[in-house]
Protein backbone atom coordinates (compact mmCIF):
# COMPACT_ATOMS: atom_id res chain seq x y z
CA UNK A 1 0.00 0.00 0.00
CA UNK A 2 1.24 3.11 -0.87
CA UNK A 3 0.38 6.97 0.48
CA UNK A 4 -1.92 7.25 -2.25
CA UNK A 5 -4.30 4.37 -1.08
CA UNK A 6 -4.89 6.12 2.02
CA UNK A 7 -5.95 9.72 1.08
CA UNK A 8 -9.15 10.48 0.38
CA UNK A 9 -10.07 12.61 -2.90
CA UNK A 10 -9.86 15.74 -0.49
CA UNK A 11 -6.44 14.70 0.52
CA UNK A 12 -7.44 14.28 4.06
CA UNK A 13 -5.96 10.88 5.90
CA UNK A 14 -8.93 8.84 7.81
CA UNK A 15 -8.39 6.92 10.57
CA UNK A 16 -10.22 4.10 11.65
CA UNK A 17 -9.55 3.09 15.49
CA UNK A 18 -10.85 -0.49 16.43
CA UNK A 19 -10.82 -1.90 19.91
CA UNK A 20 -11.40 -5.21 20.29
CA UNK A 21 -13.91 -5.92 22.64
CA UNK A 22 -13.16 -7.44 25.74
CA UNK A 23 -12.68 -7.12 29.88
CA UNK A 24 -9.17 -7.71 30.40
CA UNK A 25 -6.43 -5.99 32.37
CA UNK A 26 -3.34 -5.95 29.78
CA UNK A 27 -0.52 -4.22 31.77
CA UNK A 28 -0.38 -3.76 35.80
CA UNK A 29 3.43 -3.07 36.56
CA UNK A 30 4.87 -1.23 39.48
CA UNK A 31 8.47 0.94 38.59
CA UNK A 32 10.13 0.99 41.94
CA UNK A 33 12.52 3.97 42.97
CA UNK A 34 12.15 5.66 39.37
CA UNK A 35 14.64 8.36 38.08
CA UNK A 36 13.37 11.47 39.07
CA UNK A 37 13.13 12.23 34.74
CA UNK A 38 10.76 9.72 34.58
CA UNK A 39 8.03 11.89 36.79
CA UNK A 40 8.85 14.99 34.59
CA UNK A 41 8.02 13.16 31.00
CA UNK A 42 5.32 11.87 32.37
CA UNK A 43 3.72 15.42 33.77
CA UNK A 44 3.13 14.50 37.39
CA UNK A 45 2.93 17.09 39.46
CA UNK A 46 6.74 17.62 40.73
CA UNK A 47 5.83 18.71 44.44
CA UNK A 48 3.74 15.88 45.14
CA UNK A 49 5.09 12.70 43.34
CA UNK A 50 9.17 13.35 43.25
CA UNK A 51 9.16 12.51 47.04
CA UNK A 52 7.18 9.10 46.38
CA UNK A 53 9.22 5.62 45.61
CA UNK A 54 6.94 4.48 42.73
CA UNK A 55 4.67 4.59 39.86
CA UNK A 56 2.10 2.15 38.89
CA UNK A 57 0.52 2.11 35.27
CA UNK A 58 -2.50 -0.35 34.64
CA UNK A 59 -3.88 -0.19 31.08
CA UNK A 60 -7.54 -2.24 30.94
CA UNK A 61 -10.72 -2.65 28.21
CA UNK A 62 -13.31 -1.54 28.67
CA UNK A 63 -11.72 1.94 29.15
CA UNK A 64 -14.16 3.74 31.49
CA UNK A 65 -13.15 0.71 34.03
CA UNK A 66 -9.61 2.64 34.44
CA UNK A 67 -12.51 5.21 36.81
CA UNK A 68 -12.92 2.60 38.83
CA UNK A 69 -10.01 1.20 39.25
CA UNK A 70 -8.83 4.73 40.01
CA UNK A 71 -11.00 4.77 42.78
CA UNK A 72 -10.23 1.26 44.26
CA UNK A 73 -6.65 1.78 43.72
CA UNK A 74 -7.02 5.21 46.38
CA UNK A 75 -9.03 3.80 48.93
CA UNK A 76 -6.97 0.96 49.46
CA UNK A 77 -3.71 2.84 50.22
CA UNK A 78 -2.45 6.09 50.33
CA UNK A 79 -1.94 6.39 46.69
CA UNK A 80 -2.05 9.75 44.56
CA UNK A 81 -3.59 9.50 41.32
CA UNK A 82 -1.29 10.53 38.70
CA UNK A 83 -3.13 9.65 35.43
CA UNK A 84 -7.03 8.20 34.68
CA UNK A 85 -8.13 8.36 31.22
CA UNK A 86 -11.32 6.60 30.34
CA UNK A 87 -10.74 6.88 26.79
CA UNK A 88 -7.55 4.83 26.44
CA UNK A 89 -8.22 2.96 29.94
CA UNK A 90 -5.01 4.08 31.48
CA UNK A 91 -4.66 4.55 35.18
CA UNK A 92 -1.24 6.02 36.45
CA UNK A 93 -0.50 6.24 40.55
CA UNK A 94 2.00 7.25 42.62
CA UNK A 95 3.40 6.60 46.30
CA UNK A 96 5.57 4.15 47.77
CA UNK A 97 6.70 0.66 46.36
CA UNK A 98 4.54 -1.31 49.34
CA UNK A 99 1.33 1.76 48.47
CA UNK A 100 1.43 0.96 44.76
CA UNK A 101 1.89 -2.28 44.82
CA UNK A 102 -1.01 -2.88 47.74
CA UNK A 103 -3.50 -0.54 44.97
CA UNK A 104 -2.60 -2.74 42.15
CA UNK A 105 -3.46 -5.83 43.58
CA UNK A 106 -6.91 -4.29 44.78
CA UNK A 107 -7.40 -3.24 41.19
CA UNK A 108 -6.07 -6.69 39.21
CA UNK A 109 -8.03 -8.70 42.71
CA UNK A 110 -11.21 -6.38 41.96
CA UNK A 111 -11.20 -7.22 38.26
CA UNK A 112 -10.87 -10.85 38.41
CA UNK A 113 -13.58 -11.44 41.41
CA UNK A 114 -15.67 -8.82 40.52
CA UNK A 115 -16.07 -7.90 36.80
CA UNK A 116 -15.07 -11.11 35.60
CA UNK A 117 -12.08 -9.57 33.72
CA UNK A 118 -8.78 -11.96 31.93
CA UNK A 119 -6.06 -10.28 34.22
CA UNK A 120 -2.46 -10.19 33.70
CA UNK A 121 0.15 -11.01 36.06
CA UNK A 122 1.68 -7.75 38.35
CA UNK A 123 4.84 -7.10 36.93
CA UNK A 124 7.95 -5.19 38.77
CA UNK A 125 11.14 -3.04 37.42
């Protein structure tokens, strides 16, 4: 295929985005003791998550459940939320390594009791 397949007789590129249908979480991984340049490129908030030992990111379909996960994942542990965006069903958090890792397990524990989601295993750098 070449770029003239693609543009329309206006010369406008469409994009189609399909998401397969399903209620799975697909990433839950904790980043222990992460370089401080990590927190800037992501756009947390500098005064609140540079002191903190870890970020969490959990990525799930349908997207909207990333709300409540955001809100399981703060009531179990002291947890800040960095990230929640029910379009692309990404949920960032911040705090320390034993704080994440106790709001993950809620979340992945929630999904796979609860909602009756495919969960993946909690992974760790």
């Amino acid at each position: 295929m070449n770029i003239q397949d693609i543009l329309t007789n206006d010369n406008k590129m469409r994009i189609i985005q399909e998401i397969v249908p399903g209620k799975q979480i697909t990433i839950a991984h904790v980043i222990a003791n992460p370089d401080t340049i990590l927190y800037k490129k992501l756009g947390l908030n500098p005064e609140v998550d540079y002191s903190k030992a870890a970020i969490g990111i959990v990525t799930m379909t349908p997207s909207e459940t990333a709300i409540i996960a955001s809100d399981i994942a703060m009531k179990t542990s002291g947890v800040e939320l960095g990230f929640v965006d029910r379009f692309s069903g990404t949920l960032i958090v911040t705090g320390t390594v034993s704080e994440v890792e106790t709001s993950l397990n809620a979340v992945v524990d929630y999904a796979r009791e609860k909602l009756y989601f495919t969960v993946c295993e909690i992974t760790r750098t």
